[in-house]
Structures are given as C-alpha cells and as structure tokens.
N, C-alpha and C. Protein backbone atom coordinates (compact mmCIF):
# COMPACT_ATOMS: atom_id res chain seq x y z
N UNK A 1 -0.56 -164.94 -105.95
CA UNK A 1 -1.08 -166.29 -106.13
C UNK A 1 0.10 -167.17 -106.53
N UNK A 2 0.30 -168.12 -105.33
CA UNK A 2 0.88 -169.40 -106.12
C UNK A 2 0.88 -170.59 -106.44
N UNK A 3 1.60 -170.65 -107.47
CA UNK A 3 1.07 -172.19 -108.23
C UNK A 3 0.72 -173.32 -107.37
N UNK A 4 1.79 -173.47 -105.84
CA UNK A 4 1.51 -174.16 -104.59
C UNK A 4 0.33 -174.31 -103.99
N UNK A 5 -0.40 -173.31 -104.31
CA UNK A 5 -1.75 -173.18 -103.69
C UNK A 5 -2.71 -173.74 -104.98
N UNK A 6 -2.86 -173.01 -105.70
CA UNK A 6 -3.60 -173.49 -106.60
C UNK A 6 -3.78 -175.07 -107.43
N UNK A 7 -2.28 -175.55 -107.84
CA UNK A 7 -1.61 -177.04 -107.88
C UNK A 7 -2.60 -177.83 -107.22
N UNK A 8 -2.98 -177.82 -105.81
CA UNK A 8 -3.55 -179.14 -105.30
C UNK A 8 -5.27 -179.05 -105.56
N UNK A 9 -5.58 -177.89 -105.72
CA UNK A 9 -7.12 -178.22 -106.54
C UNK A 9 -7.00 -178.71 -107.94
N UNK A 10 -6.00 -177.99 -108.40
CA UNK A 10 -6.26 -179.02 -109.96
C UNK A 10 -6.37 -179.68 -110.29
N UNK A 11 -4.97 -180.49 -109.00
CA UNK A 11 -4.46 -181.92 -109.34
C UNK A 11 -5.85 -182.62 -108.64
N UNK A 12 -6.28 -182.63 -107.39
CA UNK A 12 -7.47 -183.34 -106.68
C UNK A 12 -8.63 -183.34 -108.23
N UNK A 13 -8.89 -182.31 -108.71
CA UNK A 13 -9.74 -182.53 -109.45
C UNK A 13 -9.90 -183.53 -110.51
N UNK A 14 -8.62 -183.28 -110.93
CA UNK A 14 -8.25 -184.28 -112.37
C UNK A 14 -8.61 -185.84 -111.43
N UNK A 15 -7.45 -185.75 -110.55
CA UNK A 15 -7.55 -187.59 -110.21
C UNK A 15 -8.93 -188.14 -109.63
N UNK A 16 -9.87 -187.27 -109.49
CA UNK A 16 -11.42 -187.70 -108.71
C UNK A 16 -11.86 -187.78 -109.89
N UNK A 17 -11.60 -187.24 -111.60
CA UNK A 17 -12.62 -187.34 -112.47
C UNK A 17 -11.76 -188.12 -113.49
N UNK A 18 -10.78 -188.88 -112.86
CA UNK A 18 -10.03 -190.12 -113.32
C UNK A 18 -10.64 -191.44 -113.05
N UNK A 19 -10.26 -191.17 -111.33
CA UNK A 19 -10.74 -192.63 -110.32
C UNK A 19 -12.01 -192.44 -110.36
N UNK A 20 -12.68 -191.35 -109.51
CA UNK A 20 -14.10 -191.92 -109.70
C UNK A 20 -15.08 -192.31 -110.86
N UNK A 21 -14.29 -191.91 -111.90
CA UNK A 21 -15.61 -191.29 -113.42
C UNK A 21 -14.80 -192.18 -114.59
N UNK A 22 -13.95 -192.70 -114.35
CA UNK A 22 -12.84 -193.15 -115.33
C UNK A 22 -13.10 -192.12 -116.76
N UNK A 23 -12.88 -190.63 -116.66
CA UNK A 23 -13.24 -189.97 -117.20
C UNK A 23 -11.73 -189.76 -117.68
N UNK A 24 -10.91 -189.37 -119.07
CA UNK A 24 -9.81 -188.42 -118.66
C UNK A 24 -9.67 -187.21 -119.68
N UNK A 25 -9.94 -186.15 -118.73
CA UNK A 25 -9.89 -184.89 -118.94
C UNK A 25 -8.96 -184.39 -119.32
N UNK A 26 -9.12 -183.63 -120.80
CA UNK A 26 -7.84 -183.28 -121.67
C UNK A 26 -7.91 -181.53 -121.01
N UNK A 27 -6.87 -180.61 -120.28
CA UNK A 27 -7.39 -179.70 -120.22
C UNK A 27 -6.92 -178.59 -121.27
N UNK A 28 -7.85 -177.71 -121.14
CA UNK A 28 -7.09 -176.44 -122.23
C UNK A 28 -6.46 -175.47 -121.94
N UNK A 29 -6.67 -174.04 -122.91
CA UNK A 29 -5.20 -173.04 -122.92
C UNK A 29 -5.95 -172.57 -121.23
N UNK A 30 -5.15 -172.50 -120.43
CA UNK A 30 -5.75 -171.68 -118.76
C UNK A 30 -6.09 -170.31 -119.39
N UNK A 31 -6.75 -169.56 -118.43
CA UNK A 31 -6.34 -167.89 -118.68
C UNK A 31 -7.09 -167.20 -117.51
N UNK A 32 -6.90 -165.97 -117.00
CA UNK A 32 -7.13 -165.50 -116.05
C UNK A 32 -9.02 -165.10 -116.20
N UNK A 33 -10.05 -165.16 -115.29
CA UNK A 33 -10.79 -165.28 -115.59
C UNK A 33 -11.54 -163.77 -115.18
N UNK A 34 -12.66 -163.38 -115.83
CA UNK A 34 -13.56 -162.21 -115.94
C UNK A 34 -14.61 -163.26 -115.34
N UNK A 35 -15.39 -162.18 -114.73
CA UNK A 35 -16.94 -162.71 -114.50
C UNK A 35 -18.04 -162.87 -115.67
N UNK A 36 -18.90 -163.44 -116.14
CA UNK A 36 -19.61 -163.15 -117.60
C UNK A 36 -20.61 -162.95 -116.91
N UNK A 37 -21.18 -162.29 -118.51
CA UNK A 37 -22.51 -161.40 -118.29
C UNK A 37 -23.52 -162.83 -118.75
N UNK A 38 -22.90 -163.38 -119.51
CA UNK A 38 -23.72 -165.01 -120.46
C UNK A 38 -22.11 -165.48 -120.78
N UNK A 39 -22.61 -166.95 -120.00
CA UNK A 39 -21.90 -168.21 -120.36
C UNK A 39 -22.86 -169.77 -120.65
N UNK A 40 -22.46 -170.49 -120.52
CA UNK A 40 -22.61 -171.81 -120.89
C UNK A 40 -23.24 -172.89 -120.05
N UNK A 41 -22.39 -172.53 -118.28
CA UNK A 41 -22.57 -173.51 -117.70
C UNK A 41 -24.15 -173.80 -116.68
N UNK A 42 -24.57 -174.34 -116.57
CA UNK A 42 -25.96 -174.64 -115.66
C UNK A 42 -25.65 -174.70 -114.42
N UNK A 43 -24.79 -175.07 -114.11
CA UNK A 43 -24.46 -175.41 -112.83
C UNK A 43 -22.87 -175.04 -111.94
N UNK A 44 -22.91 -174.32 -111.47
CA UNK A 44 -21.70 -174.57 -110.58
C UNK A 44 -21.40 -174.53 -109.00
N UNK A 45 -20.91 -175.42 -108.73
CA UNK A 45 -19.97 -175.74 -107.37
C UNK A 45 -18.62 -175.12 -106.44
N UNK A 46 -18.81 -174.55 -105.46
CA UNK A 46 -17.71 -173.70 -104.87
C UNK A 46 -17.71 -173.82 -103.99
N UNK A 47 -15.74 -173.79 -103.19
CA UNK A 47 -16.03 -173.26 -101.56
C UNK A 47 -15.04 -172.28 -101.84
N UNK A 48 -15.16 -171.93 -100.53
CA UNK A 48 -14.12 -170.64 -100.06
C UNK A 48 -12.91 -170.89 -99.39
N UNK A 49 -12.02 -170.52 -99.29
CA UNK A 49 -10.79 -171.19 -98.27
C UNK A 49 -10.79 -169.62 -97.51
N UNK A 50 -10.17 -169.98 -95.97
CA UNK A 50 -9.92 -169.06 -95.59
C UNK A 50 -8.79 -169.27 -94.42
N UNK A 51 -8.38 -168.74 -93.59
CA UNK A 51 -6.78 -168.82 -92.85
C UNK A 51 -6.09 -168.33 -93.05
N UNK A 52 -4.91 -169.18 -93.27
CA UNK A 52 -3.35 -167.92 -93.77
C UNK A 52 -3.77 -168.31 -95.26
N UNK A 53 -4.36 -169.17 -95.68
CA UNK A 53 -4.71 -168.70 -97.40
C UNK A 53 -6.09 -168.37 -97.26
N UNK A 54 -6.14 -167.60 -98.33
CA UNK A 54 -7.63 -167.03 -98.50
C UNK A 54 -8.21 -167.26 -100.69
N UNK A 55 -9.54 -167.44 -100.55
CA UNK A 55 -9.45 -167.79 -101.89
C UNK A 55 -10.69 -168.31 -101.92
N UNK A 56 -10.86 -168.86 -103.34
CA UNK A 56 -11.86 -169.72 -104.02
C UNK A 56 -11.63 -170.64 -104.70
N UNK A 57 -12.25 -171.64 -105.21
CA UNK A 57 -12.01 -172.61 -106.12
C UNK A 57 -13.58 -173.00 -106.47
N UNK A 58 -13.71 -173.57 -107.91
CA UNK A 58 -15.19 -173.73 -107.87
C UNK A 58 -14.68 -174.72 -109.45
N UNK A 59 -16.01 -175.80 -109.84
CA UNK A 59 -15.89 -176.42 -110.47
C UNK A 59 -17.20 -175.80 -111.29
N UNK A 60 -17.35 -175.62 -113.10
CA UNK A 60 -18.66 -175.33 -113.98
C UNK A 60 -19.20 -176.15 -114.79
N UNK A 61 -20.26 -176.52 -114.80
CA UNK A 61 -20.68 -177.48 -116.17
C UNK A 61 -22.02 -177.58 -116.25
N UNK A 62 -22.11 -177.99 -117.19
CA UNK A 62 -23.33 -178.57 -117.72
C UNK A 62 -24.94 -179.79 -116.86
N UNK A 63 -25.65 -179.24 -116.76
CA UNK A 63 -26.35 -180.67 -115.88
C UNK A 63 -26.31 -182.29 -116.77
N UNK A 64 -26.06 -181.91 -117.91
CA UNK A 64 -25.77 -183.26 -118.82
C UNK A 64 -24.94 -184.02 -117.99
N UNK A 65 -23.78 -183.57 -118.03
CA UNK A 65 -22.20 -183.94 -117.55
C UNK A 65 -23.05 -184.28 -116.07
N UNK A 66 -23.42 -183.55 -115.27
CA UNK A 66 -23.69 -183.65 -114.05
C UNK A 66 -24.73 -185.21 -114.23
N UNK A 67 -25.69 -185.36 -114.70
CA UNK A 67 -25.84 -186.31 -114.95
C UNK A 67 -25.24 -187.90 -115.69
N UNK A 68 -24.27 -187.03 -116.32
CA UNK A 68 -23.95 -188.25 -116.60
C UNK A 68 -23.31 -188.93 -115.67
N UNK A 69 -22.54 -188.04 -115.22
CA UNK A 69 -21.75 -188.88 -113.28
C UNK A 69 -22.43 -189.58 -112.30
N UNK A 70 -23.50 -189.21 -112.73
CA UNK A 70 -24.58 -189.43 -111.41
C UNK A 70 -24.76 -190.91 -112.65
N UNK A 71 -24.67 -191.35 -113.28
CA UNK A 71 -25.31 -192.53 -114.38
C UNK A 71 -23.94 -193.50 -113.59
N UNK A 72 -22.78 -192.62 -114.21
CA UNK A 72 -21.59 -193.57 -114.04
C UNK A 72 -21.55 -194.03 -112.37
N UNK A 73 -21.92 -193.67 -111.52
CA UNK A 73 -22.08 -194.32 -110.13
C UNK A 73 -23.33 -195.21 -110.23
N UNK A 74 -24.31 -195.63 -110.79
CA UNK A 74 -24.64 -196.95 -111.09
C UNK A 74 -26.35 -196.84 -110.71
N UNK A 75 -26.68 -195.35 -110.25
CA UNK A 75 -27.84 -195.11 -109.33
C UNK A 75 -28.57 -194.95 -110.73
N UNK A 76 -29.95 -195.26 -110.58
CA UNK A 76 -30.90 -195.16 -111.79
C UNK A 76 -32.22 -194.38 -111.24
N UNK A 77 -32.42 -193.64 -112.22
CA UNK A 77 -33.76 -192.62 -111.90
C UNK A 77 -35.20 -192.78 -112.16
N UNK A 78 -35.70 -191.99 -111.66
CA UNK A 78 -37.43 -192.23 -112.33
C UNK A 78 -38.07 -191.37 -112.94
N UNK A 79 -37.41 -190.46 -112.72
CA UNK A 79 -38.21 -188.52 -113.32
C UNK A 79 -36.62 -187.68 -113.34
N UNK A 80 -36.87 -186.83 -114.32
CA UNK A 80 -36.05 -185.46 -114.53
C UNK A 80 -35.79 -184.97 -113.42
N UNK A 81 -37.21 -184.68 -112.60
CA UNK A 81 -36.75 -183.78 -111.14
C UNK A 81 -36.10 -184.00 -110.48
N UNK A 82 -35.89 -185.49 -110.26
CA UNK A 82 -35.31 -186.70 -109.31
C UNK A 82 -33.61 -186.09 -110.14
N UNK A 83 -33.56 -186.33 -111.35
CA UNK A 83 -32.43 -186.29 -111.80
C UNK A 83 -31.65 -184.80 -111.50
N UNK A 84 -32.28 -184.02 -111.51
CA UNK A 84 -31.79 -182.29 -111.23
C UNK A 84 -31.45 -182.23 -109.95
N UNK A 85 -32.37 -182.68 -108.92
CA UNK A 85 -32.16 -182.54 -107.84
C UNK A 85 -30.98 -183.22 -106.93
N UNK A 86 -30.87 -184.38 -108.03
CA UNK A 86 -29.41 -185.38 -107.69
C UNK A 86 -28.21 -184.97 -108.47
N UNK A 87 -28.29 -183.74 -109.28
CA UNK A 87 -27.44 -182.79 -109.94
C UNK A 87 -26.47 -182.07 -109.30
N UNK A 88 -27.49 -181.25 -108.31
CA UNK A 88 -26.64 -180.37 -106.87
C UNK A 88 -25.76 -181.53 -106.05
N UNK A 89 -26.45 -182.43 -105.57
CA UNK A 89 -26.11 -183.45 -104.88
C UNK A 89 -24.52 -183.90 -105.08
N UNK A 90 -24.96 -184.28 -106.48
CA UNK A 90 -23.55 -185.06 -106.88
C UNK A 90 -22.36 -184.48 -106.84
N UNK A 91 -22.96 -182.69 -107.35
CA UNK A 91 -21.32 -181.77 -107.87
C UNK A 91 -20.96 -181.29 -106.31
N UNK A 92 -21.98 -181.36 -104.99
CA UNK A 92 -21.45 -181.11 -103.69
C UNK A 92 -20.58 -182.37 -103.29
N UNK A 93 -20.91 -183.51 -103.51
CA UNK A 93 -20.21 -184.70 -103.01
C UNK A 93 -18.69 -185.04 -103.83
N UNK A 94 -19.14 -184.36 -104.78
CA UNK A 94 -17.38 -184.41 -106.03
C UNK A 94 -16.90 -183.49 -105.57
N UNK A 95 -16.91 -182.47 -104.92
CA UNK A 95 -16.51 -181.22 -104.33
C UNK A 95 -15.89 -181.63 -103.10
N UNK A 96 -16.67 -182.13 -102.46
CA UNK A 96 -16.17 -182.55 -100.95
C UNK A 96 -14.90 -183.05 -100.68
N UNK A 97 -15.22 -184.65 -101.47
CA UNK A 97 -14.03 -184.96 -101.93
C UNK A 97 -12.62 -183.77 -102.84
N UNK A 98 -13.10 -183.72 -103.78
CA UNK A 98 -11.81 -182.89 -104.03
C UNK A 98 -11.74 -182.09 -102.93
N UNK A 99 -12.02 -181.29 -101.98
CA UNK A 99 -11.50 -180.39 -100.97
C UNK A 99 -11.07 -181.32 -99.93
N UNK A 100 -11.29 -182.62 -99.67
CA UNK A 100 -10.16 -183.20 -98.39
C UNK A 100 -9.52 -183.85 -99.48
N UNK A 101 -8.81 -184.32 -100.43
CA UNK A 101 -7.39 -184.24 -100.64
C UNK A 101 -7.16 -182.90 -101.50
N UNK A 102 -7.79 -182.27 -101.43
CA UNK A 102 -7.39 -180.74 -101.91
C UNK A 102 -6.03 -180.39 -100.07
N UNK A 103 -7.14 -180.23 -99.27
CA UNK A 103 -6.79 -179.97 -97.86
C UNK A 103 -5.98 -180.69 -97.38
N UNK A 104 -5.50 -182.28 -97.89
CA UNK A 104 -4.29 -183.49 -97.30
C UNK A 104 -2.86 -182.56 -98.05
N UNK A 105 -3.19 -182.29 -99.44
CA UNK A 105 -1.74 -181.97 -100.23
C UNK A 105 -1.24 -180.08 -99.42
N UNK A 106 -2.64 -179.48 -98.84
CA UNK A 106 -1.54 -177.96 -98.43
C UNK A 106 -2.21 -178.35 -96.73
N UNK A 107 -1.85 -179.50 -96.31
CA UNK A 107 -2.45 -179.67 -94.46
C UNK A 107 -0.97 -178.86 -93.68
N UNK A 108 0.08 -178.34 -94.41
CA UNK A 108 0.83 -177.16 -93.79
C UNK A 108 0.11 -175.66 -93.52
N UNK A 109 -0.62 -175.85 -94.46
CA UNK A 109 -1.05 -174.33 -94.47
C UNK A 109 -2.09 -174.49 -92.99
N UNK A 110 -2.61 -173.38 -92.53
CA UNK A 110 -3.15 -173.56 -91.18
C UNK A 110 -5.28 -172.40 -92.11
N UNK A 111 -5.50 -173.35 -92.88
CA UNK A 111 -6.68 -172.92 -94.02
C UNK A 111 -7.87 -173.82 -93.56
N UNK A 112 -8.78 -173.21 -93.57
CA UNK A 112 -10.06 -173.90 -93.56
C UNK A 112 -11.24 -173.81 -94.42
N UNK A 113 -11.84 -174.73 -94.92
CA UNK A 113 -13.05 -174.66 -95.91
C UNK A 113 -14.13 -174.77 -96.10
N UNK A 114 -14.92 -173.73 -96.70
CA UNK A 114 -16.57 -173.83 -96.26
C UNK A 114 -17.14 -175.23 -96.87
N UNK A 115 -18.63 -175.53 -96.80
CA UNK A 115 -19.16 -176.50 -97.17
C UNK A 115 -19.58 -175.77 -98.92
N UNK A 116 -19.03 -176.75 -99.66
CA UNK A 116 -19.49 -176.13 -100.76
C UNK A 116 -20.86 -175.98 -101.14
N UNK A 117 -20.90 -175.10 -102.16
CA UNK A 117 -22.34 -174.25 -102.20
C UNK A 117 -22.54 -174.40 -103.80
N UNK A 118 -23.99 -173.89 -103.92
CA UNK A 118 -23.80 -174.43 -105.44
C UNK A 118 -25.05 -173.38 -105.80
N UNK A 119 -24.64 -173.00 -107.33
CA UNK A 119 -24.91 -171.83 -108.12
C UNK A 119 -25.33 -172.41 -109.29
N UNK A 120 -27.38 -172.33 -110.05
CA UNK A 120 -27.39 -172.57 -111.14
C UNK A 120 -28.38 -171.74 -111.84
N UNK A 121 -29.03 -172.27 -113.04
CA UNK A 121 -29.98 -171.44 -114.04
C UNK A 121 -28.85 -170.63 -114.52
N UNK A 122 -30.03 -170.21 -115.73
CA UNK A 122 -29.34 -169.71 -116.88
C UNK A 122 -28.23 -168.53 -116.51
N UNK A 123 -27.07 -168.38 -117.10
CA UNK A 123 -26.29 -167.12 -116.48
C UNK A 123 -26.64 -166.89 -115.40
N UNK A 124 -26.03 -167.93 -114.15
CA UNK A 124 -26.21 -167.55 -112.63
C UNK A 124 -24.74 -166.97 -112.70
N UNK A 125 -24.96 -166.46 -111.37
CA UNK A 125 -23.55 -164.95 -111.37
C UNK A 125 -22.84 -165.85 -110.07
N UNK A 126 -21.44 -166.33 -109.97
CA UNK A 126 -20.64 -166.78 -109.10
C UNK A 126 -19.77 -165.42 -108.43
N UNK A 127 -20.44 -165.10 -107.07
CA UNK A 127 -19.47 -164.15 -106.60
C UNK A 127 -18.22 -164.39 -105.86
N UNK A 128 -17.29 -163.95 -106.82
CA UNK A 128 -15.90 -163.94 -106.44
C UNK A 128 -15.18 -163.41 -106.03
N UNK A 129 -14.04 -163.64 -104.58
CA UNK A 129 -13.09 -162.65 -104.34
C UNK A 129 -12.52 -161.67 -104.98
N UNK A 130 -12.30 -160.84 -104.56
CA UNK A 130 -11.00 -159.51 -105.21
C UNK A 130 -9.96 -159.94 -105.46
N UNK A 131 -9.55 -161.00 -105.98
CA UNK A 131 -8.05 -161.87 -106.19
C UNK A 131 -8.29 -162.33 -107.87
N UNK A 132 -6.89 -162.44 -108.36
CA UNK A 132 -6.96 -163.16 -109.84
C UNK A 132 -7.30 -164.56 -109.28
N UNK A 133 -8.25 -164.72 -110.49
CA UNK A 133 -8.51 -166.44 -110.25
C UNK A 133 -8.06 -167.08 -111.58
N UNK A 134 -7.81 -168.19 -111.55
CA UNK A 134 -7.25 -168.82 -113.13
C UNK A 134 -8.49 -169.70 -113.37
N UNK A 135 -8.51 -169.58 -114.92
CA UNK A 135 -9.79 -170.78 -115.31
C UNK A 135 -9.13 -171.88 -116.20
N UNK A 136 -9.36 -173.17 -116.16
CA UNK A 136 -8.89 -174.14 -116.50
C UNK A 136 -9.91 -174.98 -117.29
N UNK A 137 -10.22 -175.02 -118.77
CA UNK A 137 -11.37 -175.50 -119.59
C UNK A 137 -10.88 -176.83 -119.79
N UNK A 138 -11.82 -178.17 -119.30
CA UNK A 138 -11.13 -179.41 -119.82
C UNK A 138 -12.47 -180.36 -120.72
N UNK A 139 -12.03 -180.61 -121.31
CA UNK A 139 -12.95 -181.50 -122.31
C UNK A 139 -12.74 -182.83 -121.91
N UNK A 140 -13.71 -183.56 -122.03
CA UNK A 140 -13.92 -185.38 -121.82
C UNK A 140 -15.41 -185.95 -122.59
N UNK A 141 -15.03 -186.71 -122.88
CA UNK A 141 -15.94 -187.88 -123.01
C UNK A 141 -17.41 -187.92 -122.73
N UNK A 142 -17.54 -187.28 -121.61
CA UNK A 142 -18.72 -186.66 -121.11
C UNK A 142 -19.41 -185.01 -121.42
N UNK A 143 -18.50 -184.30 -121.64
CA UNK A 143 -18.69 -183.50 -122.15
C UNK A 143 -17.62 -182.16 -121.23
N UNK A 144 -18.15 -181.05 -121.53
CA UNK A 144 -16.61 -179.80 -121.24
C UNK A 144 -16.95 -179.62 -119.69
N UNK A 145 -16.16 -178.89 -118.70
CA UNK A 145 -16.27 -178.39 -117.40
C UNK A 145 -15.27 -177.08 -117.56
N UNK A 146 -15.68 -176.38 -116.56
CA UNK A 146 -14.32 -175.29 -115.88
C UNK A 146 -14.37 -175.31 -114.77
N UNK A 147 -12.55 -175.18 -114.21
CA UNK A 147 -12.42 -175.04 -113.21
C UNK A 147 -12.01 -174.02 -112.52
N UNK A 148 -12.36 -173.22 -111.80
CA UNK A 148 -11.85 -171.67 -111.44
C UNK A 148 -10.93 -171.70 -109.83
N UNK A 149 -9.95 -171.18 -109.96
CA UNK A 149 -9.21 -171.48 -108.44
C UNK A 149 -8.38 -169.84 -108.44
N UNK A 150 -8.45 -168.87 -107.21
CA UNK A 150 -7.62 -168.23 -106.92
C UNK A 150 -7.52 -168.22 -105.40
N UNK A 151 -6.20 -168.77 -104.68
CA UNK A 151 -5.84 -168.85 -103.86
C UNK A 151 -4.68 -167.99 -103.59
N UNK A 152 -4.67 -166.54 -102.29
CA UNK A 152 -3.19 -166.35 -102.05
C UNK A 152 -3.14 -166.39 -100.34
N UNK A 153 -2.20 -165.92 -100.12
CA UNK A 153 -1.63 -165.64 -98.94
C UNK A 153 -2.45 -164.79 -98.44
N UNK A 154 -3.03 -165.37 -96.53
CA UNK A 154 -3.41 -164.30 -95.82
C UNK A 154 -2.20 -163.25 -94.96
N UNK A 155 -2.11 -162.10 -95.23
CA UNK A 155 -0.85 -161.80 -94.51
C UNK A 155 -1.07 -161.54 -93.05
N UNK A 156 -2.90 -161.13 -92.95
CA UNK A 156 -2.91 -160.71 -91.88
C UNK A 156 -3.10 -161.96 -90.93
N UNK A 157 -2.89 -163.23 -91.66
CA UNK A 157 -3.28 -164.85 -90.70
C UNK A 157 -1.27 -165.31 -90.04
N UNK A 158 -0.62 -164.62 -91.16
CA UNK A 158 1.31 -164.87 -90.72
C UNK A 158 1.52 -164.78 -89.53
C-alpha cells in the first residue's frame, strides 16, 4: 500500500467536508484497522476500486452527522423516515463526489470504481478486502466520522 494511492481519498474527503459542509475536520492518531464485532457507527458508505489498483475506501458515521449534512444543504423535512431515507442518499452523493476527484488526482492509474454502496443498523459488518486498510478518526463540529482506505497495486493488471 501506498501513500499515493491512498493520499487522494483522504485529501478528496477532507476538501468535500470543507467546501461542501464548511465543516473542518480535525483528524486523529490513523491506525491500521480490524473489523469489529461492536462499534459506533450507523451508517457506512463504500466503493471498491479495481484495475491496476485494487482496494477499498469507505466513509463511517453516525445518522446525526448524516443528517446534519443533509440540514446544511438547505433541504427541510417532514418525518424521521423521510430523514433516514435521505441519510443513504446523502452519504452516496458525498461519496460520488469524493470518488471523481478521488479518480481526477490517480486518472494515471488505469482503476475503475463501483457505485458506492451503503451498510447500516446496529454493528453492520463492512466486508473488506484481504489488504491492510488504514482508519482515519476525524472530529468536527458536527460530530466524529471514519474513514477507511486500503488501496495497492494490481500486479496481475501491469
């Protein structure tokens, strides 16, 4: 895994939950990540990369946070359900975006990316490649997220 690969999801992430959210995300200590048996988050967002890189990246949080984004774009609700259901919505469309300038900063690499997919309820299980992935905990204003990215080299795509 290198930092080259991994670098442009981070960075896409941070500056979409800059510009779009005028949010700014302090992040914390990284560390290589385990799958949990019980965590925290309600919700999470992922695609897959595949080509001469192969990998994952996925964004975790809270439906609070998820709502609150969905507040800060200006749309107003009528019911909870309405609000949950514009939960998935939002963390696929923040996703999107981060994966085309995720995809502008490595458009050398010859990689392509699924439509992101999204994973929730209590301790939902995110299945992950056979690769180290790094987790990246950032706190804001809105409240905490993680971001999970392991990207390496396909050798058999060289």
């Amino acid at each position: 895994m290198k930092a080259e690969y991994i670098n442009p999801f981070i960075k896409a992430t941070w500056n979409i939950m800059t510009s779009m959210f005028d949010l700014n995300p302090e992040p914390g200590k990284y560390y290589l990540y385990t799958p949990e048996v019980s965590h925290r988050w309600e919700i999470s967002g992922g695609i897959i990369i595949q080509g001469s890189l192969n990998g994952f990246a996925a964004l975790r949080m809270s439906k609070v946070l998820t709502k609150k984004l969905i507040e800060k774009t200006g749309l107003s609700f009528f019911d909870e359900n309405e609000k949950d259901s514009l939960a998935v919505d939002m963390l696929k469309e923040v996703l999107n975006v981060i994966t085309g300038n995720f995809l502008t900063e490595l458009e050398s690499a010859n990689a392509t990316v699924s439509l992101p997919f999204i994973s929730q309820g209590k301790d939902h299980i995110l299945k992950l490649p056979t690769i180290p992935v790094i987790a990246i905990p950032y706190i804001s204003s809105f409240g905490p997220f993680l971001v999970l990215t392991g990207i390496v080299e396909n050798p058999q795509a060289l």
